[in-house]
Structure formats: structure tokens, C-alpha cells
C-alpha atoms as a PDB file:
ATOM      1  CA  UNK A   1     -53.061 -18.386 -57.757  1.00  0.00           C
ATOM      2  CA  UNK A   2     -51.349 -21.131 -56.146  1.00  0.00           C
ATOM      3  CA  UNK A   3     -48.188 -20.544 -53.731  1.00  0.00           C
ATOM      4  CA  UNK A   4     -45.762 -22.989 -54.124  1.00  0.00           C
ATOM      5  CA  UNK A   5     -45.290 -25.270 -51.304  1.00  0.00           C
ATOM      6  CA  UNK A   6     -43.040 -23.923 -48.396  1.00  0.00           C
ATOM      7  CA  UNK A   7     -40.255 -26.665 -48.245  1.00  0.00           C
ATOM      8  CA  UNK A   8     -40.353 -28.081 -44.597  1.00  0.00           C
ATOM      9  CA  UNK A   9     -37.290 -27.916 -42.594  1.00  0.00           C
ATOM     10  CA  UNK A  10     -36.686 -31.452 -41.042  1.00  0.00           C
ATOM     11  CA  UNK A  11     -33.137 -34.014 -40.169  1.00  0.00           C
ATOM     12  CA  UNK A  12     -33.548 -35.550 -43.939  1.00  0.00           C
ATOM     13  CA  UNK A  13     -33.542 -31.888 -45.672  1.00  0.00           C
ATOM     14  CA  UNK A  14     -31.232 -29.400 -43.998  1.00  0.00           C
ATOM     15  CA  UNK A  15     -30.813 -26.051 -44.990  1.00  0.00           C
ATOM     16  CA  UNK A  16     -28.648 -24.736 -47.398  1.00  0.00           C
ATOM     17  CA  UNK A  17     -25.523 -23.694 -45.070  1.00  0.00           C
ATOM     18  CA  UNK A  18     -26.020 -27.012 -43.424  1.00  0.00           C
ATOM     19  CA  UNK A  19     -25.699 -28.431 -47.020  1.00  0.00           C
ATOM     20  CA  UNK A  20     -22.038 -26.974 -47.603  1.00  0.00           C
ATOM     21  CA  UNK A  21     -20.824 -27.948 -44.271  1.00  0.00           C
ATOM     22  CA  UNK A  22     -21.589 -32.014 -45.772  1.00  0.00           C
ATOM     23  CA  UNK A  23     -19.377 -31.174 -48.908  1.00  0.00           C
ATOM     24  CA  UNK A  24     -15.492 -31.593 -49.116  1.00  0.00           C
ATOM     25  CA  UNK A  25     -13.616 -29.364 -47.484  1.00  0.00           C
ATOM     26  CA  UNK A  26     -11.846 -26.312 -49.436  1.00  0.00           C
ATOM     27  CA  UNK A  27      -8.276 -27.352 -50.473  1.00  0.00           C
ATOM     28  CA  UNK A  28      -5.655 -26.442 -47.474  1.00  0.00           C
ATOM     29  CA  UNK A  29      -8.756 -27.172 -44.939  1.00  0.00           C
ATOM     30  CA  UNK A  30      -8.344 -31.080 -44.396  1.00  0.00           C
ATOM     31  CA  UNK A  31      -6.351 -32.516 -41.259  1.00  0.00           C
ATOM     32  CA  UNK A  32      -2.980 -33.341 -42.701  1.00  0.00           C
ATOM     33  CA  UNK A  33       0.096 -35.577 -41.019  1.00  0.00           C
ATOM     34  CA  UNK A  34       1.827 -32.543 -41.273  1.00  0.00           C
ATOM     35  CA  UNK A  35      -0.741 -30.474 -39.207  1.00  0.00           C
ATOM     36  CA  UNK A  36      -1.124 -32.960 -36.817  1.00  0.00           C
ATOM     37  CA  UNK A  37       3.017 -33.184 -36.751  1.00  0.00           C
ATOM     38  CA  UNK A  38       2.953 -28.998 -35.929  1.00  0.00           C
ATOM     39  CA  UNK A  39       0.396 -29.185 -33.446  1.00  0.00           C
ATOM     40  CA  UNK A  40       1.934 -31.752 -31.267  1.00  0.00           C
ATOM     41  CA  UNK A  41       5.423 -30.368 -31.402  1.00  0.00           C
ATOM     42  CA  UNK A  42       3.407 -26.834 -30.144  1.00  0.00           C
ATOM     43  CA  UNK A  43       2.229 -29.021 -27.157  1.00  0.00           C
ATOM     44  CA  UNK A  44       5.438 -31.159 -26.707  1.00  0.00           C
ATOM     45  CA  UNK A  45       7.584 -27.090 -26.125  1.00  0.00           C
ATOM     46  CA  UNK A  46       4.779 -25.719 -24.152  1.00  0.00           C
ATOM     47  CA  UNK A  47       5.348 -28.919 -21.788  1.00  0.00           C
ATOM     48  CA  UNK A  48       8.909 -28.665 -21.892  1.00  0.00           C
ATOM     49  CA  UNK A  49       8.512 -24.942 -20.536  1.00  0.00           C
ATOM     50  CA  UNK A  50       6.561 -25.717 -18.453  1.00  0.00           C
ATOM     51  CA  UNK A  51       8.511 -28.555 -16.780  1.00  0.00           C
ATOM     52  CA  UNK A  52      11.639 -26.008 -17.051  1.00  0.00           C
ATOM     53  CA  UNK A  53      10.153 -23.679 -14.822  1.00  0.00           C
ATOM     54  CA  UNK A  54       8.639 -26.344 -12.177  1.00  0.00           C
ATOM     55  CA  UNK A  55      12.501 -27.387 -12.168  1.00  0.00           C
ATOM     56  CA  UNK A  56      13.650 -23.911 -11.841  1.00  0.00           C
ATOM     57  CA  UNK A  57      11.412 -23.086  -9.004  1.00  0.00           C
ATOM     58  CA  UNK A  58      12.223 -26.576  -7.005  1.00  0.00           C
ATOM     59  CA  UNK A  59      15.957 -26.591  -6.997  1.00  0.00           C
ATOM     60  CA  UNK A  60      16.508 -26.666  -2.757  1.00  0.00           C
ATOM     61  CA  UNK A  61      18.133 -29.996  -2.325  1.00  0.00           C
ATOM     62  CA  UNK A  62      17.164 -33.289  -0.712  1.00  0.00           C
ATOM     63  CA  UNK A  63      17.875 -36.358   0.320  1.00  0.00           C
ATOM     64  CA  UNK A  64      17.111 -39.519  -1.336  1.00  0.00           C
ATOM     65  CA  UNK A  65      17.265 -42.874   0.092  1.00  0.00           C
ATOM     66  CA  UNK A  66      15.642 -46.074  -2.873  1.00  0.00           C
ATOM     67  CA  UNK A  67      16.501 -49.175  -1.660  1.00  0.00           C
ATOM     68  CA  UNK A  68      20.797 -49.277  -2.057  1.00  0.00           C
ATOM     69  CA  UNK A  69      20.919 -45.916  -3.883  1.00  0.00           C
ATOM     70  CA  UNK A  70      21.709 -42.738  -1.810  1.00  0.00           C
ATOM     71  CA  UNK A  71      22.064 -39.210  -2.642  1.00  0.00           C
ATOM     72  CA  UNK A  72      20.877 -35.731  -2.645  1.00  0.00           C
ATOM     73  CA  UNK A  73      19.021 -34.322  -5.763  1.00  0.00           C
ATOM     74  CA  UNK A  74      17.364 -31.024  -6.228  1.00  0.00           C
ATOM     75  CA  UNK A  75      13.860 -31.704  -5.632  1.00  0.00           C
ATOM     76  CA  UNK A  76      11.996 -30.746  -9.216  1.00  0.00           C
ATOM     77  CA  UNK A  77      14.805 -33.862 -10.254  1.00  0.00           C
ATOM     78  CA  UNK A  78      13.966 -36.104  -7.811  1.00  0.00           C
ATOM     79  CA  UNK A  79      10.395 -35.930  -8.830  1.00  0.00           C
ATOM     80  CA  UNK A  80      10.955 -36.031 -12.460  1.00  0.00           C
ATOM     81  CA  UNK A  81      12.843 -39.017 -11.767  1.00  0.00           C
ATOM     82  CA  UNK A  82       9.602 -40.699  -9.866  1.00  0.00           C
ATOM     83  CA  UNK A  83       7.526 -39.418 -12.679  1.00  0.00           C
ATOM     84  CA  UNK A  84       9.673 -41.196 -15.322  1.00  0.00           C
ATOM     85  CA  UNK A  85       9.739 -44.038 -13.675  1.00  0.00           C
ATOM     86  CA  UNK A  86       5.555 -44.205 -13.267  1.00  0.00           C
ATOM     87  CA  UNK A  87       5.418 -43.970 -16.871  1.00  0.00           C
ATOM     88  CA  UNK A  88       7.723 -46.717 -17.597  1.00  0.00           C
ATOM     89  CA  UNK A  89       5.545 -49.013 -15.209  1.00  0.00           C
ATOM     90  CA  UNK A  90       2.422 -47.901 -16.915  1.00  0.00           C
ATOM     91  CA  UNK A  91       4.020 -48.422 -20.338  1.00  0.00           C
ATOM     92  CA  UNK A  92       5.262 -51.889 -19.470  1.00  0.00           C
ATOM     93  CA  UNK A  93       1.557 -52.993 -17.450  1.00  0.00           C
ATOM     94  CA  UNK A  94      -0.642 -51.522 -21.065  1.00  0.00           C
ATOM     95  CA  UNK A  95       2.000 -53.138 -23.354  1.00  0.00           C
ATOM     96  CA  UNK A  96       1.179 -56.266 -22.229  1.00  0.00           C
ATOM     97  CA  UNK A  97      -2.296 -55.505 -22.355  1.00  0.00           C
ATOM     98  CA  UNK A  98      -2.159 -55.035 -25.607  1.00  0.00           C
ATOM     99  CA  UNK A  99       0.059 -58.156 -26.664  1.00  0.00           C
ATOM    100  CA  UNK A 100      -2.569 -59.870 -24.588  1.00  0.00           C
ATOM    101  CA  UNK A 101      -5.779 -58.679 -26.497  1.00  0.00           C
ATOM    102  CA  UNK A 102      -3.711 -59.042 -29.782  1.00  0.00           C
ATOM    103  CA  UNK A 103      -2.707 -62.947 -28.761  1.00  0.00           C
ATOM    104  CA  UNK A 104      -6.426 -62.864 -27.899  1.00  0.00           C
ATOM    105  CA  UNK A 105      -7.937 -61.645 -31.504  1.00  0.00           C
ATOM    106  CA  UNK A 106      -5.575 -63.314 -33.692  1.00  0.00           C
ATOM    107  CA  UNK A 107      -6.726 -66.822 -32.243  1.00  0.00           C
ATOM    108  CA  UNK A 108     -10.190 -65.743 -32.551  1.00  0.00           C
ATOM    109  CA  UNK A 109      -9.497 -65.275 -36.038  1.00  0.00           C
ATOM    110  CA  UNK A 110      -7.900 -68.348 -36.290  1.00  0.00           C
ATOM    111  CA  UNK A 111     -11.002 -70.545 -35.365  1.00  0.00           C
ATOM    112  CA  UNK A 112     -12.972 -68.667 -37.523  1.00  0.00           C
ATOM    113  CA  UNK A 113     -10.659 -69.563 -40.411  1.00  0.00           C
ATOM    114  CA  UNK A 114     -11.061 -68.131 -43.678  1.00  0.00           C
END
């Protein structure tokens, strides 16, 4: 009596529960806009908490000097203020990165013509 032949496990045949993990997802398992719109609101409140209490916890005063602007801020302000500011640099410096490399591409496509 002949056995039948053992099927051998390799990369181009993968096992059954391998197989169902390939297939489309059950309905309600897919990544959704809407998903993606609750999980970064989660994030977005559990930053703003967390930047509430580093304000709450850094509210002694001090004094600010920034070029011909003068004052005293609690500190956690002062350094949100600095932070703010960063980003806006950074925002400007990569959106003119990107306007660059998009000037760049669309003249490449240009010479290539249709």
C-alpha cells in the first residue's frame, strides 16, 4: 500500500492558517479613515494632557528678554512658546523642500514628454 505523499512545507506552499491570514479581511477588520480619524484624536488628548500637566507643574515665573520684547511668563509658557516657534521654522525649511523636489519632478516630467 502506498502512503500518499507528505506535502512539504516550504515559502511557495504555506500552511493552512498562513493561508487565511493572505485572504480579505473579515468585514469591520480593514483600516478605515474613520479608524485612523479615532486613533489620532486618542493621541492628539493624551498630548494635550500631557502638555496640561507639564504647564501645571512649571508655572514659577520668569523673565524673558527676545530681541525688543520683554516680559515675564510662567515658565511651561515660555517654553511652549519656543517650542511653537521651532515647529514653525521646521515647517517653513521642509515646505520648501518639498516645493523644491516638486519644481524638481514636474520638469523631469516635462522633458520626458508624453
Amino acid at each position: 500500500m502506498e502512503r500518499p505523499a507528505q506535502q512539504e512545507l516550504s515559502s511557495d506552499n504555506p500552511p493552512p492558517t498562513e493561508q487565511r491570514a493572505e485572504q480579505e479581511p473579515y468585514p469591520g477588520e480593514e483600516h478605515t479613515r474613520l479608524s485612523g480619524a479615532w486613533t489620532a484624536l486618542i493621541i492628539g488628548i493624551l498630548a494635550l494632557v500631557l502638555i496640561l500637566i507639564f504647564i501645571l507643574q512649571n508655572l514659577q515665573r520668569v523673565e524673558i528678554s527676545f530681541l525688543v520684547f520683554h516680559g515675564h511668563l510662567p515658565l511651561a509658557v515660555a517654553l511652549l512658546f519656543a517650542v511653537i516657534l521651532g515647529a514653525v521654522i521646521v515647517l517653513a525649511f521642509g515646505g520648501a523642500r518639498i516645493a523644491q523636489l516638486r519644481g524638481v519632478a514636474k520638469r523631469a516630467r516635462r522633458q520626458d514628454g508624453p
